[in-house]
C-alpha atoms as a PDB file:
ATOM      1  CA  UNK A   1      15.264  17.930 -17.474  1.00  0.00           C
ATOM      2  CA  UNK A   2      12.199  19.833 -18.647  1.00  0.00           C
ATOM      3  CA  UNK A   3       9.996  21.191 -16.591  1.00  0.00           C
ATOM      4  CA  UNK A   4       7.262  18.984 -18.822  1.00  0.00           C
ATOM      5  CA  UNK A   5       8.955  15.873 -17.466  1.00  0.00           C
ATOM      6  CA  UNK A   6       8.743  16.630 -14.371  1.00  0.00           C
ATOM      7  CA  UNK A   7       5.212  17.181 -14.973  1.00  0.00           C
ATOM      8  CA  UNK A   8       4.371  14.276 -16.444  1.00  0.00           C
ATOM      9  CA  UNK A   9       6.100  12.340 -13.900  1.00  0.00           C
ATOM     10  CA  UNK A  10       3.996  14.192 -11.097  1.00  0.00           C
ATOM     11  CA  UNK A  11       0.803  13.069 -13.200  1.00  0.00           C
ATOM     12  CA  UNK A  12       1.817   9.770 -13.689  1.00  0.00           C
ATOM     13  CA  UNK A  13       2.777   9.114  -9.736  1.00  0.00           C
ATOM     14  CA  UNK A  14      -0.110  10.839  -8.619  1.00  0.00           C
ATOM     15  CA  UNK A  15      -2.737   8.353 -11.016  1.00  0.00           C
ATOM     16  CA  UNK A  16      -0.646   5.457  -9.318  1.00  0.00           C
ATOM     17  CA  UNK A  17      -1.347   6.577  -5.809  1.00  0.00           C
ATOM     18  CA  UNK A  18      -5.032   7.434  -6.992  1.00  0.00           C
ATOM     19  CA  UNK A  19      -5.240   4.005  -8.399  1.00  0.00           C
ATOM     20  CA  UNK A  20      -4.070   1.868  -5.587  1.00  0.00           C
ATOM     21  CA  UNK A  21      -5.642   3.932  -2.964  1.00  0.00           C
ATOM     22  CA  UNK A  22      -9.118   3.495  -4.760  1.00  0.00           C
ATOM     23  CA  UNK A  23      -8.914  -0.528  -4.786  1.00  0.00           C
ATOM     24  CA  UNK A  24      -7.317  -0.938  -1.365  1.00  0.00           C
ATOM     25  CA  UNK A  25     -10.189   0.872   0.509  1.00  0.00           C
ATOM     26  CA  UNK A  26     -12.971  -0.251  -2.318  1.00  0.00           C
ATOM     27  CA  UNK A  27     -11.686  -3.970  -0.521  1.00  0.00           C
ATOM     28  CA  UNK A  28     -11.940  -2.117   3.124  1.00  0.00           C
ATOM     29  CA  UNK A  29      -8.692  -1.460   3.646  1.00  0.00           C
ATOM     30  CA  UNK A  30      -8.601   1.913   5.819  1.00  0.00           C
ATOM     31  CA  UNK A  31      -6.197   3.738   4.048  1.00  0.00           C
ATOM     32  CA  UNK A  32      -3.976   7.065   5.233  1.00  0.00           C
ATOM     33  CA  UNK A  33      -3.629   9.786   3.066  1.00  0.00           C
ATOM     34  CA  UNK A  34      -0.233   9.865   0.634  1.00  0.00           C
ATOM     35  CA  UNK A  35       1.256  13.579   0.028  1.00  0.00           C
ATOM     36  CA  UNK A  36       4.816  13.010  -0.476  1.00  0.00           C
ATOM     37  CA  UNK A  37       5.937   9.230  -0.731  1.00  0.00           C
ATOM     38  CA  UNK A  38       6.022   6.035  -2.847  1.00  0.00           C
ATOM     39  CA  UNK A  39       3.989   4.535  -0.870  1.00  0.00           C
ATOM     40  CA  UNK A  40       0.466   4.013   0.825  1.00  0.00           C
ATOM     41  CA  UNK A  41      -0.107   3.423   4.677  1.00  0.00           C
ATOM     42  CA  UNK A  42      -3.285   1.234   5.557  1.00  0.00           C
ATOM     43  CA  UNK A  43      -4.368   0.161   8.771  1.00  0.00           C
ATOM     44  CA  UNK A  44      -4.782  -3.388   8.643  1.00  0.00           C
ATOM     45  CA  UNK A  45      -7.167  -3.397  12.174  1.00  0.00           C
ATOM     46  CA  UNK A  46      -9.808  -2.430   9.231  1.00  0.00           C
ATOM     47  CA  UNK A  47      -9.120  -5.867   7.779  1.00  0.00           C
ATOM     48  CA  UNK A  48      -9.011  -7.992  11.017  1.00  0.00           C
ATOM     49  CA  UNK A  49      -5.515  -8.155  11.834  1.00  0.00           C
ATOM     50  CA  UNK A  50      -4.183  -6.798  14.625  1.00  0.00           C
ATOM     51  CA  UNK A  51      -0.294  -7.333  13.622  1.00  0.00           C
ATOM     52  CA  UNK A  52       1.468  -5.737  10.529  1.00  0.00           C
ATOM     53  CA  UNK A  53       4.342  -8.059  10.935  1.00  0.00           C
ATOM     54  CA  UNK A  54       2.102 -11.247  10.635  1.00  0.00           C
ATOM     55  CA  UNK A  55       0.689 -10.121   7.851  1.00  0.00           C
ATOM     56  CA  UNK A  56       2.837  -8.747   5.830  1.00  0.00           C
ATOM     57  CA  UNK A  57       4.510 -12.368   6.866  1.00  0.00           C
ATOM     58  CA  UNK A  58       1.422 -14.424   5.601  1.00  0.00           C
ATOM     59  CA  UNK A  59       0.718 -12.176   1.896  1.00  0.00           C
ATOM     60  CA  UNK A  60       3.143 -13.609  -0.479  1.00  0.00           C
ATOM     61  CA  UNK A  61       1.773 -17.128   0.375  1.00  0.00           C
ATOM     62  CA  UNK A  62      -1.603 -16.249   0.581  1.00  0.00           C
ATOM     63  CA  UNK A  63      -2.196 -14.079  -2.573  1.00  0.00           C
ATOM     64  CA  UNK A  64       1.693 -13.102  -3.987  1.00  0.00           C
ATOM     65  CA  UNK A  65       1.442  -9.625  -3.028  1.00  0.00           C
ATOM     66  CA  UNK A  66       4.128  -8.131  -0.539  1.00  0.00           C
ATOM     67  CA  UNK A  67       3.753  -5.055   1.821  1.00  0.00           C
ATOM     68  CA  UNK A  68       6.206  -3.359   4.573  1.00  0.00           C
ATOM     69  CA  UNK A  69       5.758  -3.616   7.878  1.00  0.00           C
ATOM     70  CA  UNK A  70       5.304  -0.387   9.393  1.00  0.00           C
ATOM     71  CA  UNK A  71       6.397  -1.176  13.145  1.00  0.00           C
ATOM     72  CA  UNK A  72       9.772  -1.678  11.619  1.00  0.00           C
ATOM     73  CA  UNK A  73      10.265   2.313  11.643  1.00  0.00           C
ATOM     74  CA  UNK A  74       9.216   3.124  14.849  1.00  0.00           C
ATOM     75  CA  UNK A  75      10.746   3.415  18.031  1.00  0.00           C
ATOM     76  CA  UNK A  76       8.030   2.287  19.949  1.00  0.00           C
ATOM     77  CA  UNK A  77       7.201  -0.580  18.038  1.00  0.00           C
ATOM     78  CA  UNK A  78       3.684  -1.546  18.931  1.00  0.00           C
ATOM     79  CA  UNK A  79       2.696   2.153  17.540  1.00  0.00           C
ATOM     80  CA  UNK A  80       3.342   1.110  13.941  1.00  0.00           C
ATOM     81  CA  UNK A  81       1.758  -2.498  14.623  1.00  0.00           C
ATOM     82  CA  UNK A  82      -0.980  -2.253  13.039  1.00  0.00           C
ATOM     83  CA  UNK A  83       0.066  -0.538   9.934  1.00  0.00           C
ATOM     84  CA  UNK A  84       1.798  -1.502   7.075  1.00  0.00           C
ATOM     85  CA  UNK A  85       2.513  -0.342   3.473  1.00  0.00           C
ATOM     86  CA  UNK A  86       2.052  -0.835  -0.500  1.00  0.00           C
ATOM     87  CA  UNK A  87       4.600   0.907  -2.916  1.00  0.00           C
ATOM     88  CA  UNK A  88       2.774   2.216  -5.744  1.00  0.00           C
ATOM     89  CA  UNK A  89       5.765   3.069  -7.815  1.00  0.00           C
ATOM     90  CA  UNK A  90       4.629  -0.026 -10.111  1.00  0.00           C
ATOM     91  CA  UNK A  91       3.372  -0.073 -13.311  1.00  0.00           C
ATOM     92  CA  UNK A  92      -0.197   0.286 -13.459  1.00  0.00           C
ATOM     93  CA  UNK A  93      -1.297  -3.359 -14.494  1.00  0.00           C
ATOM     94  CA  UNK A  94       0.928  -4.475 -11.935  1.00  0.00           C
ATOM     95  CA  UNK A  95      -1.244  -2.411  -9.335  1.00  0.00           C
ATOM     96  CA  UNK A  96      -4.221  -3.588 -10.718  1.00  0.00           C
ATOM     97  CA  UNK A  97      -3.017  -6.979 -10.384  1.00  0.00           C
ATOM     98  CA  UNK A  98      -2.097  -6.609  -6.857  1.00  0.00           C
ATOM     99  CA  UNK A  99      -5.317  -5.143  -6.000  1.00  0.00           C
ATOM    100  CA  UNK A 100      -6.610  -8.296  -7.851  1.00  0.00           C
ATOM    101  CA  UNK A 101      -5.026 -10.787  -5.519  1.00  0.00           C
ATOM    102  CA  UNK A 102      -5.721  -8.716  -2.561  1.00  0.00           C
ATOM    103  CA  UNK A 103      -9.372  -9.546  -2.876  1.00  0.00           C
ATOM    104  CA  UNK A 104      -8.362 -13.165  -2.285  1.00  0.00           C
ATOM    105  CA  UNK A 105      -8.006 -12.307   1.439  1.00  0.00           C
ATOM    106  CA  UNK A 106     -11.679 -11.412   2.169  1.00  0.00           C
END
Protein backbone atom coordinates (compact mmCIF):
# COMPACT_ATOMS: atom_id res chain seq x y z
CA UNK A 1 0.00 0.00 0.00
CA UNK A 2 0.94 3.67 -0.18
CA UNK A 3 3.02 5.13 1.93
CA UNK A 4 -0.12 7.81 2.45
CA UNK A 5 -2.09 4.92 3.93
CA UNK A 6 0.07 4.06 6.11
CA UNK A 7 0.09 7.53 7.15
CA UNK A 8 -3.20 8.06 7.61
CA UNK A 9 -3.56 4.98 9.51
CA UNK A 10 -0.68 6.19 11.95
CA UNK A 11 -2.84 9.51 12.35
CA UNK A 12 -5.91 7.92 12.81
CA UNK A 13 -4.50 5.30 15.66
CA UNK A 14 -2.59 7.83 17.23
CA UNK A 15 -6.05 10.41 17.68
CA UNK A 16 -7.65 7.10 19.14
CA UNK A 17 -4.99 6.59 21.74
CA UNK A 18 -5.00 10.52 22.28
CA UNK A 19 -8.68 10.32 22.69
CA UNK A 20 -9.11 7.57 25.15
CA UNK A 21 -6.11 8.44 27.11
CA UNK A 22 -7.54 12.08 27.60
CA UNK A 23 -11.04 10.80 29.11
CA UNK A 24 -9.65 7.91 31.14
CA UNK A 25 -7.30 10.15 33.26
CA UNK A 26 -9.79 13.41 32.89
CA UNK A 27 -12.09 10.53 35.16
CA UNK A 28 -8.71 9.78 37.35
CA UNK A 29 -7.73 6.92 35.89
CA UNK A 30 -3.72 6.89 36.16
CA UNK A 31 -2.88 6.02 32.87
CA UNK A 32 0.70 4.52 31.35
CA UNK A 33 2.03 5.85 28.40
CA UNK A 34 1.08 3.91 24.83
CA UNK A 35 4.09 3.88 22.13
CA UNK A 36 3.52 0.83 20.23
CA UNK A 37 0.15 -1.09 21.02
CA UNK A 38 -3.66 -1.18 20.64
CA UNK A 39 -4.10 -0.63 23.77
CA UNK A 40 -3.90 1.61 27.01
CA UNK A 41 -2.56 0.38 30.51
CA UNK A 42 -4.19 2.18 33.63
CA UNK A 43 -3.60 1.52 37.08
CA UNK A 44 -6.78 0.95 38.62
CA UNK A 45 -5.17 1.59 42.52
CA UNK A 46 -5.90 5.36 41.14
CA UNK A 47 -9.57 4.40 41.08
CA UNK A 48 -9.83 2.40 44.39
CA UNK A 49 -9.41 -1.02 43.38
CA UNK A 50 -6.80 -2.94 44.33
CA UNK A 51 -7.57 -6.07 41.87
CA UNK A 52 -7.60 -5.90 37.97
CA UNK A 53 -9.29 -9.21 37.82
CA UNK A 54 -12.32 -8.02 39.98
CA UNK A 55 -12.77 -5.35 38.07
CA UNK A 56 -12.45 -6.02 34.90
CA UNK A 57 -15.02 -8.89 36.35
CA UNK A 58 -17.58 -6.26 37.72
CA UNK A 59 -17.46 -3.52 34.29
CA UNK A 60 -19.76 -5.06 31.85
CA UNK A 61 -22.47 -5.18 34.61
CA UNK A 62 -21.77 -2.09 36.06
CA UNK A 63 -21.45 0.31 33.04
CA UNK A 64 -21.10 -2.23 29.65
CA UNK A 65 -17.61 -1.44 29.10
CA UNK A 66 -14.97 -4.38 29.10
CA UNK A 67 -11.15 -4.16 29.86
CA UNK A 68 -8.21 -6.95 30.09
CA UNK A 69 -6.84 -7.98 32.97
CA UNK A 70 -3.31 -7.31 33.05
CA UNK A 71 -2.11 -10.00 35.73
CA UNK A 72 -3.13 -12.46 33.11
CA UNK A 73 0.38 -11.80 31.26
CA UNK A 74 2.60 -11.96 33.92
CA UNK A 75 4.48 -14.51 35.51
CA UNK A 76 4.31 -13.23 38.78
CA UNK A 77 0.83 -12.53 38.87
CA UNK A 78 0.26 -10.09 41.67
CA UNK A 79 2.76 -7.65 39.58
CA UNK A 80 0.12 -7.03 36.91
CA UNK A 81 -2.77 -6.93 39.68
CA UNK A 82 -3.46 -3.83 39.69
CA UNK A 83 -3.43 -3.01 36.09
CA UNK A 84 -5.58 -3.62 33.43
CA UNK A 85 -6.30 -2.46 29.82
CA UNK A 86 -8.69 -0.58 27.18
CA UNK A 87 -8.23 -1.33 23.37
CA UNK A 88 -8.56 1.77 21.54
CA UNK A 89 -8.68 0.24 18.14
CA UNK A 90 -12.56 1.31 18.17
CA UNK A 91 -14.22 3.70 16.34
CA UNK A 92 -14.15 6.96 17.82
CA UNK A 93 -17.89 7.34 19.04
CA UNK A 94 -17.50 4.05 20.38
CA UNK A 95 -14.54 5.45 22.61
CA UNK A 96 -16.38 8.28 23.48
CA UNK A 97 -19.12 6.16 24.53
CA UNK A 98 -17.03 4.03 26.65
CA UNK A 99 -15.48 6.89 28.29
CA UNK A 100 -19.20 7.90 28.77
CA UNK A 101 -20.15 4.88 30.81
CA UNK A 102 -16.94 4.86 32.59
CA UNK A 103 -17.99 7.94 34.47
CA UNK A 104 -20.80 5.82 35.90
CA UNK A 105 -18.22 4.23 38.26
CA UNK A 106 -17.26 7.38 40.25
Amino acid sequence: LPDDYWESFRLDLQAKRDLLTAGLADLGFEVVASQGTYFLTTDVASMGYADGMAFCRNLPKACGVVAIPTEVLYLNKHEGRHLVRFAFCKRLEVLDEAVSRLARLG
